[in-house]
C-alpha atoms as a PDB file:
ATOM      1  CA  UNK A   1    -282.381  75.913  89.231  1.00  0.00           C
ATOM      2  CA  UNK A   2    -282.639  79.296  91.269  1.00  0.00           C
ATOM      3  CA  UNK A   3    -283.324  80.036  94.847  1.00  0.00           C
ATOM      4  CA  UNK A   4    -286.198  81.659  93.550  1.00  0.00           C
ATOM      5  CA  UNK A   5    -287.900  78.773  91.652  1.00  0.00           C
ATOM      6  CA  UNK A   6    -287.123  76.005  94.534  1.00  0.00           C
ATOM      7  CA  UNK A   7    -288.772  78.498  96.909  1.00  0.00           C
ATOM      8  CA  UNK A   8    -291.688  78.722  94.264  1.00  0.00           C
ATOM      9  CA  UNK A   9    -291.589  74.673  93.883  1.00  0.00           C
ATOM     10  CA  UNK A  10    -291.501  74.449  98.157  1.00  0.00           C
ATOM     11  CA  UNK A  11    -294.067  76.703  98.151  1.00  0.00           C
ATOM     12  CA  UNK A  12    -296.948  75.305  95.490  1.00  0.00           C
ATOM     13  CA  UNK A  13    -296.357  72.079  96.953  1.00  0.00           C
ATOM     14  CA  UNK A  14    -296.964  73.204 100.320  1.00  0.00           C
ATOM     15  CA  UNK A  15    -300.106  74.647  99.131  1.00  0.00           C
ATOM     16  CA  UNK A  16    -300.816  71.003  97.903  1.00  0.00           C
ATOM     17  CA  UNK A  17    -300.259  69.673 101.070  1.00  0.00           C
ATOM     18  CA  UNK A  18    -303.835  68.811 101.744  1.00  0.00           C
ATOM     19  CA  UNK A  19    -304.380  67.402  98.466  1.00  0.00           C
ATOM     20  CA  UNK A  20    -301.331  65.523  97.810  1.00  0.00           C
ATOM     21  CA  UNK A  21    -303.153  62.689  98.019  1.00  0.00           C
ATOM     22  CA  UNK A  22    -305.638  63.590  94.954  1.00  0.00           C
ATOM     23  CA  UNK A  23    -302.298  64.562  92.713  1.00  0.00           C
ATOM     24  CA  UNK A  24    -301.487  61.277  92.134  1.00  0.00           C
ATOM     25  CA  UNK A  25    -304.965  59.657  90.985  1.00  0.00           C
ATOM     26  CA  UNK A  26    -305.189  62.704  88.939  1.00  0.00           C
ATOM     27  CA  UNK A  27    -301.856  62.381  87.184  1.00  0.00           C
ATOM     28  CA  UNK A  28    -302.710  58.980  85.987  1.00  0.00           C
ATOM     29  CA  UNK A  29    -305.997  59.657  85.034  1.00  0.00           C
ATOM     30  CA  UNK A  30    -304.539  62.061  82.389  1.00  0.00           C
ATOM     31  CA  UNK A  31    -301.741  60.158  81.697  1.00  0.00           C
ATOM     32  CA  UNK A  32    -303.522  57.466  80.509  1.00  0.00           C
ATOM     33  CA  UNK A  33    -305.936  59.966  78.733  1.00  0.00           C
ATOM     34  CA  UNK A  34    -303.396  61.529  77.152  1.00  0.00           C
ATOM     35  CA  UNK A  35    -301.739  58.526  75.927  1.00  0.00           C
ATOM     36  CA  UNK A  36    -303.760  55.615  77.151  1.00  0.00           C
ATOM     37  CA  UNK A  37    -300.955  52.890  75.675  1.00  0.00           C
ATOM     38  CA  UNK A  38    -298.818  54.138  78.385  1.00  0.00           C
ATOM     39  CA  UNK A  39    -301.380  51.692  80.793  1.00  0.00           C
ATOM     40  CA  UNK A  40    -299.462  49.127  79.464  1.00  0.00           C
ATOM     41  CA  UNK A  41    -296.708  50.009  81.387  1.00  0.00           C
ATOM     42  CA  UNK A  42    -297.860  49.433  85.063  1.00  0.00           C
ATOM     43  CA  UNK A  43    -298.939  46.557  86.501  1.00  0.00           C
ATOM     44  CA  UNK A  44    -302.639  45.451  86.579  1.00  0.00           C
ATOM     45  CA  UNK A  45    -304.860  46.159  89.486  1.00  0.00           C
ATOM     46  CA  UNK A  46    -304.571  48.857  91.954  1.00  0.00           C
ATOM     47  CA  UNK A  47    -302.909  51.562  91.362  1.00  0.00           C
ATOM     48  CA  UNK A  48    -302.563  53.309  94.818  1.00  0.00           C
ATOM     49  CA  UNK A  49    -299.316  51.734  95.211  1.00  0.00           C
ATOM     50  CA  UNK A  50    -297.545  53.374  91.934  1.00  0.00           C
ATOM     51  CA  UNK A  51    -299.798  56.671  93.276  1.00  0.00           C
ATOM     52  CA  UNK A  52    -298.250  56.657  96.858  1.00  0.00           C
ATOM     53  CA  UNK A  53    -294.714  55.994  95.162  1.00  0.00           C
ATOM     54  CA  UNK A  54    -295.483  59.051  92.971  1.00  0.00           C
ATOM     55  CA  UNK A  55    -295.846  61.204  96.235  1.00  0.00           C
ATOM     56  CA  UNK A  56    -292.973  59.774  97.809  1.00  0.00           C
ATOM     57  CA  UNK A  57    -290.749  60.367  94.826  1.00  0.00           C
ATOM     58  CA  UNK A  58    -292.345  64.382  94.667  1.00  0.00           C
ATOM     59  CA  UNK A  59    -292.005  64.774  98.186  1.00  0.00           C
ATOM     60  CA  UNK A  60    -288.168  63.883  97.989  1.00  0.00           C
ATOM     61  CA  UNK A  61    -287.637  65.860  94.807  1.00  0.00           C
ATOM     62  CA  UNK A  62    -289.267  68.904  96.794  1.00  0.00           C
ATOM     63  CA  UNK A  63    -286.952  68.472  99.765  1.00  0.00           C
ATOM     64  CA  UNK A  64    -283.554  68.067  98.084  1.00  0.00           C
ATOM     65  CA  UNK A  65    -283.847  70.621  95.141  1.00  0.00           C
ATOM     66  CA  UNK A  66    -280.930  72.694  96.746  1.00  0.00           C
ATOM     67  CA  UNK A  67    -278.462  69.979  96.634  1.00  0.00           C
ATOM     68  CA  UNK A  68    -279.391  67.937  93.514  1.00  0.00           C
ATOM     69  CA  UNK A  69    -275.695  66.203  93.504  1.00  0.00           C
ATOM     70  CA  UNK A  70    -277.330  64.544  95.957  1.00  0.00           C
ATOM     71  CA  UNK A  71    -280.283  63.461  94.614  1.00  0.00           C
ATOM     72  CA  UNK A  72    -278.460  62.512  90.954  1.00  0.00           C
ATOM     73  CA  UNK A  73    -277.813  58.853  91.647  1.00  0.00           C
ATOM     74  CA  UNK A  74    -281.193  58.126  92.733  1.00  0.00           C
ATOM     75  CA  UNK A  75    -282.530  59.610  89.728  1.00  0.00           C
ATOM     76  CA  UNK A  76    -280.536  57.802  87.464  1.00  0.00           C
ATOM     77  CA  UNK A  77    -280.951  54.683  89.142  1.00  0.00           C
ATOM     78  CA  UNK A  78    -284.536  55.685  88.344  1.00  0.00           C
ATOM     79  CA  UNK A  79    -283.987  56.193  84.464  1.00  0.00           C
ATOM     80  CA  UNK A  80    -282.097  52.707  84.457  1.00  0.00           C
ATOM     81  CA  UNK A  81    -285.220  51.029  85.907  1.00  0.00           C
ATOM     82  CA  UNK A  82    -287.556  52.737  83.913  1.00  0.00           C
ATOM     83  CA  UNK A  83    -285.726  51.659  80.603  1.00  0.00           C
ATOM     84  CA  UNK A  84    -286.474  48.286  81.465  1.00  0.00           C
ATOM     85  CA  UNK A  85    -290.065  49.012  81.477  1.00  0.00           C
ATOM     86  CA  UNK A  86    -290.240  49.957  78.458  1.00  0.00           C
ATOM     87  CA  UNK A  87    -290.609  53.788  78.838  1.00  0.00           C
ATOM     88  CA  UNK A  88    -288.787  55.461  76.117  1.00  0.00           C
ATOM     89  CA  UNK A  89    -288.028  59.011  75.588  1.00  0.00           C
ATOM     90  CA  UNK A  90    -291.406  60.042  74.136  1.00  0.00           C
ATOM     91  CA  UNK A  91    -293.260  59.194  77.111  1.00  0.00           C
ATOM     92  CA  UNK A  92    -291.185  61.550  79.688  1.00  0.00           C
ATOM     93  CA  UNK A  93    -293.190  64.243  77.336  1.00  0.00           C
ATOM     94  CA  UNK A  94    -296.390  63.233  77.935  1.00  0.00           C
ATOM     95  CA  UNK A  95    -295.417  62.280  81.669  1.00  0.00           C
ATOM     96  CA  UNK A  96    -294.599  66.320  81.802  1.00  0.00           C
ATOM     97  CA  UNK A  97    -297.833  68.050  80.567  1.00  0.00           C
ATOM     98  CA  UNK A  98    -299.803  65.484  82.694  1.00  0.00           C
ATOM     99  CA  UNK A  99    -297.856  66.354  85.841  1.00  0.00           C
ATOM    100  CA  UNK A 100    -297.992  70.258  85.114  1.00  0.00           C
ATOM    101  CA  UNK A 101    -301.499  70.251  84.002  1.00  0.00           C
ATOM    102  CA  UNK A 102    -302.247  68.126  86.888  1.00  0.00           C
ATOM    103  CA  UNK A 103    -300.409  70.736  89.277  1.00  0.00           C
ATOM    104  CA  UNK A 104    -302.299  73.180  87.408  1.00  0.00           C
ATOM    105  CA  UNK A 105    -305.746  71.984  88.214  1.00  0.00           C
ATOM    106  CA  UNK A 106    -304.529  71.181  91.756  1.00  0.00           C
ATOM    107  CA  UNK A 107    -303.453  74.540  92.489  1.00  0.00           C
ATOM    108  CA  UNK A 108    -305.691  76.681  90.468  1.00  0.00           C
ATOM    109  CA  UNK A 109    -304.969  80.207  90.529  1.00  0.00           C
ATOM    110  CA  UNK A 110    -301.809  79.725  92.734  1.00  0.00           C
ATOM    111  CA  UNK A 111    -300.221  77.916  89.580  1.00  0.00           C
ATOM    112  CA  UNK A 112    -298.576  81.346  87.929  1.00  0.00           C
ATOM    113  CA  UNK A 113    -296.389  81.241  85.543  1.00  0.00           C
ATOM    114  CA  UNK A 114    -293.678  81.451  87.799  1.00  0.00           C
ATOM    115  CA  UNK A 115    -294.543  78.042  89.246  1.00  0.00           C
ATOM    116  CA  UNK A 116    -295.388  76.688  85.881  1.00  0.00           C
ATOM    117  CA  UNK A 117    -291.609  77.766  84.721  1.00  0.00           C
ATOM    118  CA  UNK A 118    -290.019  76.613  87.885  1.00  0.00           C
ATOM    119  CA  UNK A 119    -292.043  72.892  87.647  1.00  0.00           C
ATOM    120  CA  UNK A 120    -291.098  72.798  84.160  1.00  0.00           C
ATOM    121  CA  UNK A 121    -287.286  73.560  84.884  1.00  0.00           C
ATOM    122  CA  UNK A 122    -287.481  71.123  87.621  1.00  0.00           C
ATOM    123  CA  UNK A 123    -288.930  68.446  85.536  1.00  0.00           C
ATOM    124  CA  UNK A 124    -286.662  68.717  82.408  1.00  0.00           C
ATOM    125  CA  UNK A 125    -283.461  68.772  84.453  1.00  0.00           C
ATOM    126  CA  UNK A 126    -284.525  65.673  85.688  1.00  0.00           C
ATOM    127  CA  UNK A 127    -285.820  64.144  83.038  1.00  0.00           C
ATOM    128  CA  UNK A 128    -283.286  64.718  81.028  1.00  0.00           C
ATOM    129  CA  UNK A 129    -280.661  62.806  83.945  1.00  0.00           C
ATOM    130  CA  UNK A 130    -283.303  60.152  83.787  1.00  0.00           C
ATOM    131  CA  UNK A 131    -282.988  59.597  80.221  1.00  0.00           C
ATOM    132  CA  UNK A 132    -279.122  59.711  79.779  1.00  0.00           C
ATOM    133  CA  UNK A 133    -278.685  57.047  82.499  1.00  0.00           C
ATOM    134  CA  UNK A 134    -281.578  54.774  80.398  1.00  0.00           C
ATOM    135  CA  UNK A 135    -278.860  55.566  77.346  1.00  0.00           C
ATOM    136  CA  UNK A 136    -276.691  54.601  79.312  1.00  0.00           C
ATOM    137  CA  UNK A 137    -277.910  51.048  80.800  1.00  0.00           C
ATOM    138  CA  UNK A 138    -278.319  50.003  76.985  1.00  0.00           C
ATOM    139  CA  UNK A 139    -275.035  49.953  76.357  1.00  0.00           C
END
Protein backbone atom coordinates (compact mmCIF):
# COMPACT_ATOMS: atom_id res chain seq x y z
CA UNK A 1 0.00 0.00 0.00
CA UNK A 2 1.12 3.76 -0.49
CA UNK A 3 1.40 6.64 1.85
CA UNK A 4 -1.09 8.06 -0.23
CA UNK A 5 -3.89 5.42 0.03
CA UNK A 6 -3.36 4.81 4.02
CA UNK A 7 -3.73 8.60 4.32
CA UNK A 8 -6.93 8.22 2.05
CA UNK A 9 -8.06 5.00 4.25
CA UNK A 10 -7.18 7.30 7.75
CA UNK A 11 -8.96 9.84 6.31
CA UNK A 12 -12.59 8.25 5.02
CA UNK A 13 -12.65 6.54 8.18
CA UNK A 14 -12.23 9.54 10.12
CA UNK A 15 -15.01 10.99 8.23
CA UNK A 16 -16.95 7.85 9.51
CA UNK A 17 -16.17 8.53 12.83
CA UNK A 18 -19.63 9.53 13.82
CA UNK A 19 -21.20 6.77 12.11
CA UNK A 20 -19.00 3.95 12.81
CA UNK A 21 -21.47 2.62 14.69
CA UNK A 22 -24.16 2.35 11.68
CA UNK A 23 -21.20 0.60 9.38
CA UNK A 24 -21.48 -2.43 10.97
CA UNK A 25 -25.43 -3.09 11.00
CA UNK A 26 -25.19 -1.97 7.51
CA UNK A 27 -22.51 -4.39 6.39
CA UNK A 28 -24.51 -7.29 7.54
CA UNK A 29 -27.59 -6.21 6.31
CA UNK A 30 -26.07 -6.50 2.77
CA UNK A 31 -24.12 -9.27 3.45
CA UNK A 32 -26.79 -11.32 4.15
CA UNK A 33 -28.71 -9.69 1.16
CA UNK A 34 -26.20 -10.35 -1.00
CA UNK A 35 -25.74 -13.84 -0.07
CA UNK A 36 -28.21 -14.56 2.65
CA UNK A 37 -26.65 -18.40 3.23
CA UNK A 38 -23.75 -16.64 4.62
CA UNK A 39 -26.36 -16.14 7.98
CA UNK A 40 -25.55 -19.46 8.56
CA UNK A 41 -22.33 -18.64 9.57
CA UNK A 42 -22.84 -16.51 12.80
CA UNK A 43 -24.38 -17.41 15.69
CA UNK A 44 -28.15 -16.89 16.36
CA UNK A 45 -29.45 -13.91 18.17
CA UNK A 46 -27.92 -10.58 18.45
CA UNK A 47 -25.72 -9.52 16.34
CA UNK A 48 -24.21 -6.34 17.98
CA UNK A 49 -21.53 -8.39 19.33
CA UNK A 50 -20.06 -9.71 15.77
CA UNK A 51 -20.97 -5.73 14.75
CA UNK A 52 -18.81 -4.18 17.60
CA UNK A 53 -16.02 -6.88 16.74
CA UNK A 54 -16.31 -5.65 13.12
CA UNK A 55 -15.39 -2.04 14.34
CA UNK A 56 -12.78 -3.16 16.52
CA UNK A 57 -11.13 -5.24 13.85
CA UNK A 58 -11.52 -1.83 11.21
CA UNK A 59 -10.39 0.39 13.74
CA UNK A 60 -7.08 -1.70 14.21
CA UNK A 61 -6.66 -2.30 10.50
CA UNK A 62 -6.93 1.66 10.15
CA UNK A 63 -4.28 2.28 12.79
CA UNK A 64 -1.55 -0.17 11.79
CA UNK A 65 -1.69 0.08 7.89
CA UNK A 66 1.95 1.53 7.92
CA UNK A 67 3.48 -1.38 9.56
CA UNK A 68 1.41 -4.38 8.35
CA UNK A 69 4.38 -6.94 9.48
CA UNK A 70 2.87 -6.15 12.41
CA UNK A 71 -0.48 -6.71 11.97
CA UNK A 72 0.23 -10.18 9.71
CA UNK A 73 -0.05 -12.68 12.53
CA UNK A 74 -3.21 -11.41 13.77
CA UNK A 75 -4.65 -11.62 10.46
CA UNK A 76 -3.74 -14.96 9.84
CA UNK A 77 -4.68 -16.12 13.08
CA UNK A 78 -7.92 -14.61 11.76
CA UNK A 79 -8.04 -16.70 8.41
CA UNK A 80 -7.25 -19.92 10.59
CA UNK A 81 -10.36 -19.22 12.71
CA UNK A 82 -12.47 -18.32 10.04
CA UNK A 83 -11.72 -21.68 8.14
CA UNK A 84 -13.20 -23.40 10.89
CA UNK A 85 -16.37 -21.61 10.39
CA UNK A 86 -16.87 -22.63 7.43
CA UNK A 87 -16.05 -19.47 5.35
CA UNK A 88 -14.42 -20.46 2.21
CA UNK A 89 -12.80 -18.43 -0.38
CA UNK A 90 -15.97 -17.35 -2.23
CA UNK A 91 -17.36 -15.59 0.60
CA UNK A 92 -14.23 -13.08 1.21
CA UNK A 93 -15.82 -11.78 -2.34
CA UNK A 94 -18.99 -11.07 -1.30
CA UNK A 95 -17.60 -9.92 2.24
CA UNK A 96 -15.66 -7.16 -0.14
CA UNK A 97 -18.45 -5.49 -2.24
CA UNK A 98 -20.60 -5.45 0.98
CA UNK A 99 -17.90 -3.64 2.95
CA UNK A 100 -17.07 -1.16 -0.03
CA UNK A 101 -20.58 -0.60 -0.97
CA UNK A 102 -21.31 -0.21 2.60
CA UNK A 103 -18.37 2.46 2.90
CA UNK A 104 -19.82 3.82 -0.12
CA UNK A 105 -23.23 4.60 1.19
CA UNK A 106 -21.61 5.66 4.50
CA UNK A 107 -19.50 8.19 3.02
CA UNK A 108 -21.40 9.35 0.06
CA UNK A 109 -19.72 11.72 -2.05
CA UNK A 110 -16.45 11.56 0.04
CA UNK A 111 -16.10 7.84 -1.30
CA UNK A 112 -13.92 8.82 -4.68
CA UNK A 113 -12.37 6.60 -6.45
CA UNK A 114 -9.32 7.13 -4.76
CA UNK A 115 -10.80 5.78 -1.53
CA UNK A 116 -12.65 3.11 -3.35
CA UNK A 117 -9.04 1.91 -4.86
CA UNK A 118 -7.24 2.37 -1.63
CA UNK A 119 -10.24 0.20 0.44
CA UNK A 120 -10.07 -2.24 -2.22
CA UNK A 121 -6.14 -2.57 -2.05
CA UNK A 122 -6.46 -2.69 1.60
CA UNK A 123 -8.99 -5.38 1.59
CA UNK A 124 -7.42 -7.79 -1.00
CA UNK A 125 -3.99 -7.66 0.64
CA UNK A 126 -5.62 -8.84 3.50
CA UNK A 127 -7.79 -11.07 2.34
CA UNK A 128 -5.66 -12.70 0.45
CA UNK A 129 -3.15 -13.30 3.98
CA UNK A 130 -6.41 -14.43 5.44
CA UNK A 131 -6.98 -17.03 2.99
CA UNK A 132 -3.41 -18.54 2.64
CA UNK A 133 -3.21 -19.06 6.44
CA UNK A 134 -6.99 -20.95 6.13
CA UNK A 135 -4.83 -23.10 3.30
CA UNK A 136 -2.67 -23.41 5.48
CA UNK A 137 -4.52 -24.72 8.82
CA UNK A 138 -5.96 -27.58 6.46
CA UNK A 139 -3.02 -29.12 6.06
Amino acid sequence: MTADQIATIRSTWNLMGATTDAVAPQFYDRLFEYDASLRALFPAGDMSLQAEKLGQTLAVVVKSLDDLSRLLPAVQALGARHNGYGVTAAHYDVVGRALLDTFANVLGEHFTPAAREAWTTAYVTLATVMQEAARDSQH
